[in-house]
PDB file of N, CA and C in Angstrom:
ATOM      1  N   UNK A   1     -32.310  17.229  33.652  1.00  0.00           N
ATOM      2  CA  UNK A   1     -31.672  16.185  32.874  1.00  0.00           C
ATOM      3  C   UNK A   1     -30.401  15.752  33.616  1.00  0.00           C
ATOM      4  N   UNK A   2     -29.998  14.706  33.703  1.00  0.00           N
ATOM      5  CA  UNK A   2     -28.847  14.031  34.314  1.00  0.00           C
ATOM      6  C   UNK A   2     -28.024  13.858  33.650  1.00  0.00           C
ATOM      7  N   UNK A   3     -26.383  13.970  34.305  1.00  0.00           N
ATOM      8  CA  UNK A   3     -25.320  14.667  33.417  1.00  0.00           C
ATOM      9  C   UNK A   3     -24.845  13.532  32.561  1.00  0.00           C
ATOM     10  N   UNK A   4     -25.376  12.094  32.740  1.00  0.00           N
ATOM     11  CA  UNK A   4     -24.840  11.778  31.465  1.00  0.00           C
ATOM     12  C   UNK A   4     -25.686  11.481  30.549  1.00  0.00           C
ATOM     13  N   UNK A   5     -26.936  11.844  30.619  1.00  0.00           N
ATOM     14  CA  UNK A   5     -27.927  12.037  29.569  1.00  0.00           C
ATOM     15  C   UNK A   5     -27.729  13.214  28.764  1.00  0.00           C
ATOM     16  N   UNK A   6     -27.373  14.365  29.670  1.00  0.00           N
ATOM     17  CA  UNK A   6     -26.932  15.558  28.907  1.00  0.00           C
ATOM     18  C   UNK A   6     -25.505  15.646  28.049  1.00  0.00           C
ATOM     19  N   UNK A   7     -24.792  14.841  28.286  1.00  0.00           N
ATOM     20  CA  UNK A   7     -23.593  14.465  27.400  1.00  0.00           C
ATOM     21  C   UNK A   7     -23.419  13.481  26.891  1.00  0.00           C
ATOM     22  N   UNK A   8     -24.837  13.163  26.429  1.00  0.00           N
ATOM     23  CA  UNK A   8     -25.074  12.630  25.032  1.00  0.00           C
ATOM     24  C   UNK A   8     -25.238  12.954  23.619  1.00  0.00           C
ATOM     25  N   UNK A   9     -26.022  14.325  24.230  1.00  0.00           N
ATOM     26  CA  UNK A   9     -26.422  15.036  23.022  1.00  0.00           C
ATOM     27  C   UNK A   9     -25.114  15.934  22.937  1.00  0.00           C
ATOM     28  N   UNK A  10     -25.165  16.527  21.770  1.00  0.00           N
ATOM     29  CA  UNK A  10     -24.383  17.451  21.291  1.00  0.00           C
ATOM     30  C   UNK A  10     -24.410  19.003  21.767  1.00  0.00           C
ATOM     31  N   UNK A  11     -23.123  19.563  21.928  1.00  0.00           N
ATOM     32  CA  UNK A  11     -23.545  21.191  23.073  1.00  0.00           C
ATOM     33  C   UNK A  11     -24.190  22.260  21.685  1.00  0.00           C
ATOM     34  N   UNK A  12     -23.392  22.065  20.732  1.00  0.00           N
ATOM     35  CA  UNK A  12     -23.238  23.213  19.391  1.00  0.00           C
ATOM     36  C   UNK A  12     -22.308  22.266  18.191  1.00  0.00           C
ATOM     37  N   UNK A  13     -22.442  23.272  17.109  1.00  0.00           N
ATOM     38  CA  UNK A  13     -21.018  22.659  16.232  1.00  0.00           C
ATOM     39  C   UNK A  13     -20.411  23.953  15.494  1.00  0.00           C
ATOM     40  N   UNK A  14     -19.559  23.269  14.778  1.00  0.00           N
ATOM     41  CA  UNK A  14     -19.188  23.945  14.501  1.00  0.00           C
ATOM     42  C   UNK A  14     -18.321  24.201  12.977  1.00  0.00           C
ATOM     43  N   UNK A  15     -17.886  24.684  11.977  1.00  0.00           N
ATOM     44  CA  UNK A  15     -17.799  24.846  10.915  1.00  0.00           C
ATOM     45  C   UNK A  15     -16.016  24.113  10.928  1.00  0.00           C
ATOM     46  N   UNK A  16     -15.979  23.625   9.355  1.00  0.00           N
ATOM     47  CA  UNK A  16     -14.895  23.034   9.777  1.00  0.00           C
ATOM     48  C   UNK A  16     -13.810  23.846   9.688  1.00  0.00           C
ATOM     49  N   UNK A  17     -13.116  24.650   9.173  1.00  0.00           N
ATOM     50  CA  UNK A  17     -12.216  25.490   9.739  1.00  0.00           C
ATOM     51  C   UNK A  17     -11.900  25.854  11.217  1.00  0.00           C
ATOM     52  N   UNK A  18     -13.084  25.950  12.019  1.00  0.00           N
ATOM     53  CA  UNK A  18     -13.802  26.562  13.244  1.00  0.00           C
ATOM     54  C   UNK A  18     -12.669  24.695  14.056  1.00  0.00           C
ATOM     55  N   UNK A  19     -13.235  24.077  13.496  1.00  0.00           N
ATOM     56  CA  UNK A  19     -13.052  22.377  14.016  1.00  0.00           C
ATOM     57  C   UNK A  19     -11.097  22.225  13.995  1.00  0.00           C
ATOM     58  N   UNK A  20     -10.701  22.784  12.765  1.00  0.00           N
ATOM     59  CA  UNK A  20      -9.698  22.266  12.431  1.00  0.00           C
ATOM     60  C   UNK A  20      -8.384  23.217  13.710  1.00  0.00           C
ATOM     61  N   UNK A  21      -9.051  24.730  13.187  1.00  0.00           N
ATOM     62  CA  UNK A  21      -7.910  25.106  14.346  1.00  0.00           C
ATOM     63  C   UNK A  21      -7.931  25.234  15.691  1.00  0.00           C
ATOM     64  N   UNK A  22      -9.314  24.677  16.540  1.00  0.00           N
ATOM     65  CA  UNK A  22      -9.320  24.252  17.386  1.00  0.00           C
ATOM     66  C   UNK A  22      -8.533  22.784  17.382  1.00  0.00           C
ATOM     67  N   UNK A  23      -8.985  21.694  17.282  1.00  0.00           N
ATOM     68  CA  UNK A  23      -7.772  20.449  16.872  1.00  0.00           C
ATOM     69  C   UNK A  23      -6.142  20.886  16.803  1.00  0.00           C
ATOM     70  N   UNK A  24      -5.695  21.810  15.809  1.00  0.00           N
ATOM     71  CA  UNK A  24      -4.680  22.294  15.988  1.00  0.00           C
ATOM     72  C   UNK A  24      -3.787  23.020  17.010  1.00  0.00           C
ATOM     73  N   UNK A  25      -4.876  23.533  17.318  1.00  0.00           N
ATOM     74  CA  UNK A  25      -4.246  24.099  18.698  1.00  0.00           C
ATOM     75  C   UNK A  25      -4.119  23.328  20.278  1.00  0.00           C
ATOM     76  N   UNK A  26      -4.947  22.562  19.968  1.00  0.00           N
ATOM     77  CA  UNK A  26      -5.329  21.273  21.482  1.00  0.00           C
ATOM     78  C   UNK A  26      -4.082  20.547  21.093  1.00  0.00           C
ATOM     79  N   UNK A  27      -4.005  19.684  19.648  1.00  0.00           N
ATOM     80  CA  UNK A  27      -2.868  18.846  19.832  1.00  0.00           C
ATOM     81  C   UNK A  27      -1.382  19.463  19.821  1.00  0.00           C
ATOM     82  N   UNK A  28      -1.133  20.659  19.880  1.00  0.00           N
ATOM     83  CA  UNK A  28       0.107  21.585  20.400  1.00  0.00           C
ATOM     84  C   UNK A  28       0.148  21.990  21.603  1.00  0.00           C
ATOM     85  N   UNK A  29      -0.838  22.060  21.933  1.00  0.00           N
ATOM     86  CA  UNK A  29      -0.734  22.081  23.738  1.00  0.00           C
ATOM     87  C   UNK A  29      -0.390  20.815  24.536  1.00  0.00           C
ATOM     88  N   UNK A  30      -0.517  19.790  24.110  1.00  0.00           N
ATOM     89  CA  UNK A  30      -0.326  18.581  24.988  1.00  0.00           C
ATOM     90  C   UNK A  30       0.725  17.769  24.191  1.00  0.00           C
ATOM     91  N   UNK A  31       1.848  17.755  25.094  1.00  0.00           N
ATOM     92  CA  UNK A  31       3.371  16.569  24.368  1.00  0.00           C
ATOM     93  C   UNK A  31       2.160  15.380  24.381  1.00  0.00           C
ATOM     94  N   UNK A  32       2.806  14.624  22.921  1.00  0.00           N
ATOM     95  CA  UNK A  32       2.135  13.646  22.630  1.00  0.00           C
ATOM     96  C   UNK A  32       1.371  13.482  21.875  1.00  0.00           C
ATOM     97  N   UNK A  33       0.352  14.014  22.218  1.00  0.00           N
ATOM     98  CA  UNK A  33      -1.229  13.920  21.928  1.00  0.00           C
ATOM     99  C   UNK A  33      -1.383  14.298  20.417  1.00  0.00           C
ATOM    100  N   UNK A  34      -0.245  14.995  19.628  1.00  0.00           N
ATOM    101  CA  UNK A  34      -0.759  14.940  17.825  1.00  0.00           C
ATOM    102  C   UNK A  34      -0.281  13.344  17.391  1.00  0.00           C
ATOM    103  N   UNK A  35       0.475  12.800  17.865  1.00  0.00           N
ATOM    104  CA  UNK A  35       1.164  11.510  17.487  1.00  0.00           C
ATOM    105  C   UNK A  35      -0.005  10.263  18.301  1.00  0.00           C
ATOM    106  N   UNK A  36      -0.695  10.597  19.430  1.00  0.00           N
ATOM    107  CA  UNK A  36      -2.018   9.932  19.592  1.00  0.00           C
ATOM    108  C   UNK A  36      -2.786   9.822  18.679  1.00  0.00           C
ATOM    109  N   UNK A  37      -3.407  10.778  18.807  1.00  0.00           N
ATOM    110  CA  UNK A  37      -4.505  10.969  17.546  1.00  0.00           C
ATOM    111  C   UNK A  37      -4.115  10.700  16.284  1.00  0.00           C
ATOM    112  N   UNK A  38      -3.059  11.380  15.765  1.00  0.00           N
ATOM    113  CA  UNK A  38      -2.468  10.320  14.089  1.00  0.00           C
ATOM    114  C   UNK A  38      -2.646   8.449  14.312  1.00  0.00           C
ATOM    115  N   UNK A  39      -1.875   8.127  15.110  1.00  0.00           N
ATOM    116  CA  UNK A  39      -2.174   6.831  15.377  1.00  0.00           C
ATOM    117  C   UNK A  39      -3.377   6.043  15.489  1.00  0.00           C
ATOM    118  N   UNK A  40      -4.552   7.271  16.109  1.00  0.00           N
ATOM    119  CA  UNK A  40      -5.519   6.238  16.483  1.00  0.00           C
ATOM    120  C   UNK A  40      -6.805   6.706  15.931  1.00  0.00           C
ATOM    121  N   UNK A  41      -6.339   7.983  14.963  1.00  0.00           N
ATOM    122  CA  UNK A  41      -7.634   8.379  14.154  1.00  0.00           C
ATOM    123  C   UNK A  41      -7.387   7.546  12.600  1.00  0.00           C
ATOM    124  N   UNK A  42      -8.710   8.206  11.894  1.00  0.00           N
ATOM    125  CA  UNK A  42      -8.232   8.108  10.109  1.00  0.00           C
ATOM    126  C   UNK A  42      -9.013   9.087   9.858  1.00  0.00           C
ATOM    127  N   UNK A  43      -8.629   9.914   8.427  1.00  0.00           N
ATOM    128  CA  UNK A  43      -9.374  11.026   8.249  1.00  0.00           C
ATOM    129  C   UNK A  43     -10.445  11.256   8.024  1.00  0.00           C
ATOM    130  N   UNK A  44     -11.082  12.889   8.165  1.00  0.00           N
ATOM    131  CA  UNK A  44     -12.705  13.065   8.233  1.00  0.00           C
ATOM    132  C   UNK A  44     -12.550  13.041   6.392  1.00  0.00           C
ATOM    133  N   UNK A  45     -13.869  12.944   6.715  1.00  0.00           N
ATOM    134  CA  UNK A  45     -14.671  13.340   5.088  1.00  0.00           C
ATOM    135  C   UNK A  45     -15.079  14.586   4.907  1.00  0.00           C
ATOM    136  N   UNK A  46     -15.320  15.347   4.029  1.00  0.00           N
ATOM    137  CA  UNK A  46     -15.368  16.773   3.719  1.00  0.00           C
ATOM    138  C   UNK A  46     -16.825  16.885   4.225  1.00  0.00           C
ATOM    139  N   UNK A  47     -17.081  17.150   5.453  1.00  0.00           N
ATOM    140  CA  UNK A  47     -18.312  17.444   5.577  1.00  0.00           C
ATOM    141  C   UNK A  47     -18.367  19.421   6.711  1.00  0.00           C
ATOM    142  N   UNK A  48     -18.681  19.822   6.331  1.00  0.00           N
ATOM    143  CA  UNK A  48     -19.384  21.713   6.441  1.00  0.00           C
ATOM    144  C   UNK A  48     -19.092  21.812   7.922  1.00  0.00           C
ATOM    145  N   UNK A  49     -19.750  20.900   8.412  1.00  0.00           N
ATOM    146  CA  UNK A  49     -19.685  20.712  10.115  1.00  0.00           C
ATOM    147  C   UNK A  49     -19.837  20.296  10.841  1.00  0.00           C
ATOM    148  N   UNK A  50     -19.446  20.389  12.115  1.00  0.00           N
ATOM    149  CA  UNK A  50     -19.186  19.047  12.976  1.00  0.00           C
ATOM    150  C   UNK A  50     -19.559  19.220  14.003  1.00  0.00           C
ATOM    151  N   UNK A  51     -19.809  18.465  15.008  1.00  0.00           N
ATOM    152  CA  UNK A  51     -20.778  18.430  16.143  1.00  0.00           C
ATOM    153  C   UNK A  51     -19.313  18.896  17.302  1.00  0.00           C
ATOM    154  N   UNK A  52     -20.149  19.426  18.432  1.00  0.00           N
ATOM    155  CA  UNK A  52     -19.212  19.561  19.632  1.00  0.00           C
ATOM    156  C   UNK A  52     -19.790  19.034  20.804  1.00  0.00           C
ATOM    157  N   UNK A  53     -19.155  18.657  21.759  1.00  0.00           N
ATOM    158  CA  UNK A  53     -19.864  18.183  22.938  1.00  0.00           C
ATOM    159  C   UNK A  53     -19.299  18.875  24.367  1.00  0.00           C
ATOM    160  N   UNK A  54     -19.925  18.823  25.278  1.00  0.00           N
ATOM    161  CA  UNK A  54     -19.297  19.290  26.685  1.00  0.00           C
ATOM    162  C   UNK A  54     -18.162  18.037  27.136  1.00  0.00           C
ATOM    163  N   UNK A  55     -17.246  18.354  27.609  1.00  0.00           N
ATOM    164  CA  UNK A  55     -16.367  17.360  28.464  1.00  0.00           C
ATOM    165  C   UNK A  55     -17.025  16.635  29.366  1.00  0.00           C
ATOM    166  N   UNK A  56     -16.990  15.429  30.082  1.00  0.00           N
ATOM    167  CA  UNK A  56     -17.272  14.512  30.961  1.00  0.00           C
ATOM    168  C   UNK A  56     -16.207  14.477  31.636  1.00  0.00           C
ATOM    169  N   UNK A  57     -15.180  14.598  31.889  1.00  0.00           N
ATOM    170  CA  UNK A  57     -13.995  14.972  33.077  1.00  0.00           C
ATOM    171  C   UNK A  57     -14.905  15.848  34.231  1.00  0.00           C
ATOM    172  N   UNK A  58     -14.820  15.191  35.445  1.00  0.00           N
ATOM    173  CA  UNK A  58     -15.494  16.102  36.467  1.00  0.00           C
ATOM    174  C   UNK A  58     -14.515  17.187  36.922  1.00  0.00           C
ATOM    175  N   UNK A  59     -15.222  18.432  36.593  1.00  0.00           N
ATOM    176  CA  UNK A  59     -15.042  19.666  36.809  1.00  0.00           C
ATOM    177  C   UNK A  59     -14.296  20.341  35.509  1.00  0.00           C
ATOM    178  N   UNK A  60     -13.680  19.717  34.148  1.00  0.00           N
ATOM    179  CA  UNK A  60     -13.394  20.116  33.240  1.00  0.00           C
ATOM    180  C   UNK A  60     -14.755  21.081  32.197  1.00  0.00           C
ATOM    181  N   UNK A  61     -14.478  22.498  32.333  1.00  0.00           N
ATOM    182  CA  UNK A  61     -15.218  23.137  31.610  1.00  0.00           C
ATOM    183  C   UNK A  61     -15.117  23.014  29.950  1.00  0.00           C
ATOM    184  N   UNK A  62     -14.192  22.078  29.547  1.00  0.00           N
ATOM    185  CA  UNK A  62     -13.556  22.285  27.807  1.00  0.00           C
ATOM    186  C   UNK A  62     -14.523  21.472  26.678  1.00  0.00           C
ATOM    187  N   UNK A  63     -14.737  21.589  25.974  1.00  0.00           N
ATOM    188  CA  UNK A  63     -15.030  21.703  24.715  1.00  0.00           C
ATOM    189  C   UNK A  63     -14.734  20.435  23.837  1.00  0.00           C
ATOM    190  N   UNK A  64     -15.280  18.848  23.895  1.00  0.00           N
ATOM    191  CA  UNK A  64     -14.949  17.678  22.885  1.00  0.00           C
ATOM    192  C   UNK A  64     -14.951  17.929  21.114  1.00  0.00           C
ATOM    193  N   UNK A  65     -14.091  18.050  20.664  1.00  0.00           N
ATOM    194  CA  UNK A  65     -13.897  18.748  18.758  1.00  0.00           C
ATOM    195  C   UNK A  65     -13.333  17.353  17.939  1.00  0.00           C
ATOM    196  N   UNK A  66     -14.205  17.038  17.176  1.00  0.00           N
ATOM    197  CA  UNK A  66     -13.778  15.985  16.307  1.00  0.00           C
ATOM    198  C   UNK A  66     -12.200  16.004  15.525  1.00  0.00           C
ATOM    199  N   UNK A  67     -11.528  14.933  15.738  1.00  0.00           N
ATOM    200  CA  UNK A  67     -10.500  15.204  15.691  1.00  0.00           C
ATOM    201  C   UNK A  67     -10.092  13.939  13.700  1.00  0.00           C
ATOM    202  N   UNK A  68     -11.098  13.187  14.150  1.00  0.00           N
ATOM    203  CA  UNK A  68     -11.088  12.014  13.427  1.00  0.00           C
ATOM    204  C   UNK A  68     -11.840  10.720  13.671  1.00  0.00           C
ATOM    205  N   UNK A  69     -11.959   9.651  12.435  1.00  0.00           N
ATOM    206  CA  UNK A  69     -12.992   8.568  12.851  1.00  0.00           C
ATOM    207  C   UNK A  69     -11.612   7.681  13.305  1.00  0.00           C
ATOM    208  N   UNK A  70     -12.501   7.284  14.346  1.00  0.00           N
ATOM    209  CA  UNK A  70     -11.417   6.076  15.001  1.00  0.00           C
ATOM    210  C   UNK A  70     -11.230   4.922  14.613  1.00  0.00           C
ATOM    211  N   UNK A  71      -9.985   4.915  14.369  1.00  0.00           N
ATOM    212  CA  UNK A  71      -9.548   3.947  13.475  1.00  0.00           C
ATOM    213  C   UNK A  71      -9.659   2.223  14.123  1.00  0.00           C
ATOM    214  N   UNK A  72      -9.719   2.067  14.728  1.00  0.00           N
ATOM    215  CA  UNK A  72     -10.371   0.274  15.798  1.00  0.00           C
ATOM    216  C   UNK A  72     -11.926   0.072  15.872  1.00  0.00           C
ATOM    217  N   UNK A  73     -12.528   1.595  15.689  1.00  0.00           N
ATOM    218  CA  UNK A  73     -14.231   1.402  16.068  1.00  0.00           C
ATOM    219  C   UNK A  73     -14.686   2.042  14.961  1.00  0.00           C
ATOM    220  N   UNK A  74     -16.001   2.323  14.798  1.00  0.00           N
ATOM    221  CA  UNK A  74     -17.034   2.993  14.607  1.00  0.00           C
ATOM    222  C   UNK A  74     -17.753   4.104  15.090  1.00  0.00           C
ATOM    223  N   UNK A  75     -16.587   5.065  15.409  1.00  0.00           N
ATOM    224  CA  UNK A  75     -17.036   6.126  15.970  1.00  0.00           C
ATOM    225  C   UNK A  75     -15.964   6.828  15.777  1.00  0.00           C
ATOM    226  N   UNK A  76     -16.462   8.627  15.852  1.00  0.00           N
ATOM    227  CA  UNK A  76     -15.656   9.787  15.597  1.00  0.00           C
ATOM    228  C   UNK A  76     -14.553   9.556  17.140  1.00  0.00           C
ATOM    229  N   UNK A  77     -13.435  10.324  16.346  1.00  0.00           N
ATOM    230  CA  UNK A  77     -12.473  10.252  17.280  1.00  0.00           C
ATOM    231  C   UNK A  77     -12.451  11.665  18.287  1.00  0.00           C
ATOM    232  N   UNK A  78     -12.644  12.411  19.510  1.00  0.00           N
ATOM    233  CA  UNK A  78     -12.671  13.463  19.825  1.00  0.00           C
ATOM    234  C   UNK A  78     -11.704  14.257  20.787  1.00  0.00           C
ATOM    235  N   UNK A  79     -11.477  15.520  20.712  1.00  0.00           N
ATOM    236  CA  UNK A  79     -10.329  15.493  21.674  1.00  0.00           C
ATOM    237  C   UNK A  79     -11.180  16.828  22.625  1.00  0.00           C
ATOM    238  N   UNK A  80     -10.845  16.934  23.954  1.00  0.00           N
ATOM    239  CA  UNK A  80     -11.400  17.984  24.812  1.00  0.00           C
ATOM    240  C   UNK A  80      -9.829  19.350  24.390  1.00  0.00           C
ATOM    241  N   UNK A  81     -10.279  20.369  24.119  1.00  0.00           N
ATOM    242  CA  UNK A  81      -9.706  21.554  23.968  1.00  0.00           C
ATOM    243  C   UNK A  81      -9.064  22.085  25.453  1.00  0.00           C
ATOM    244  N   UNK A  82      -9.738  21.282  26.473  1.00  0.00           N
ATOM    245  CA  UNK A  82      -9.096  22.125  27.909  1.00  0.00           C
ATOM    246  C   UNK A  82      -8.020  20.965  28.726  1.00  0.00           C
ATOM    247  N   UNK A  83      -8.799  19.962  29.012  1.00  0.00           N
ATOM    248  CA  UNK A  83      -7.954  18.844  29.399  1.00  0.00           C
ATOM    249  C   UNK A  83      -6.971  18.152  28.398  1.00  0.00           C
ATOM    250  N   UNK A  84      -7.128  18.287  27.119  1.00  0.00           N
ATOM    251  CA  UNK A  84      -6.561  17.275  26.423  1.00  0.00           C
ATOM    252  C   UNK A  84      -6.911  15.667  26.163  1.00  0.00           C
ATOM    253  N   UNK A  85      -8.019  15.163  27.078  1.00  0.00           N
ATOM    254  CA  UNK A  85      -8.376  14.155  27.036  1.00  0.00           C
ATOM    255  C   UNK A  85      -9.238  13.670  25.992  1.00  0.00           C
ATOM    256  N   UNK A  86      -8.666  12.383  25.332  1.00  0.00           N
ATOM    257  CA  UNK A  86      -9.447  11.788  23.835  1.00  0.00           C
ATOM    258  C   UNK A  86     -10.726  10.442  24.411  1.00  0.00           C
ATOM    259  N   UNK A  87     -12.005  10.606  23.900  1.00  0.00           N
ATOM    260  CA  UNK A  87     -12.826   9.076  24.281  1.00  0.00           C
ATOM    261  C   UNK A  87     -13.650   9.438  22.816  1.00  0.00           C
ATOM    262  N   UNK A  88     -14.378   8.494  22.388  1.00  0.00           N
ATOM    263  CA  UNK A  88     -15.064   8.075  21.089  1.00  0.00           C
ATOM    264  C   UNK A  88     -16.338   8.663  21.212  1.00  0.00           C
ATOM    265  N   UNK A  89     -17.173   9.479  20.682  1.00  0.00           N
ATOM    266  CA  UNK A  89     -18.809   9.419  20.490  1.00  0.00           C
ATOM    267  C   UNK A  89     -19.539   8.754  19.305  1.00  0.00           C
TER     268      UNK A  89
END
């Protein structure tokens, strides 16, 4: 499978507690990035659990965790746990 066919689909998910303090802990690692995401998310809906994806940063091993639906589009807002880097799925 070719790597951006394979980071389409989803790697695992994960429970939302599982979701939340991952999120919590990514946007404390990176100046900025909780005042990004406030800005450019809106909140989830109470749903059990949430999808995860592999990073697309070449050579980033980290972990994409729903952070919020994006507030300009139609799509979940996501943040990578290793790089810090946010794009939409």
């Amino acid at each position: 499978m070719t790597s951006n066919v394979g980071q389409s689909y989803p790697y695992t998910s994960e429970t939302e507690p599982e979701r939340a303090a991952a999120i919590a802990a990514t946007v404390s690692a990176y100046e900025g990035l909780a005042d990004k995401v406030r800005h450019e998310t809106t909140p989830l809906g109470d749903d059990l659990r949430w999808w995860v994806w592999k990073c697309p940063a070449p050579g980033c091993p980290g972990h994409l965790h729903v952070a919020g639906y994006a507030r300009d589009a139609h799509a979940v807002y996501v943040v990578c746990d290793t790089c810090g880097r946010t794009a939409l799925r």
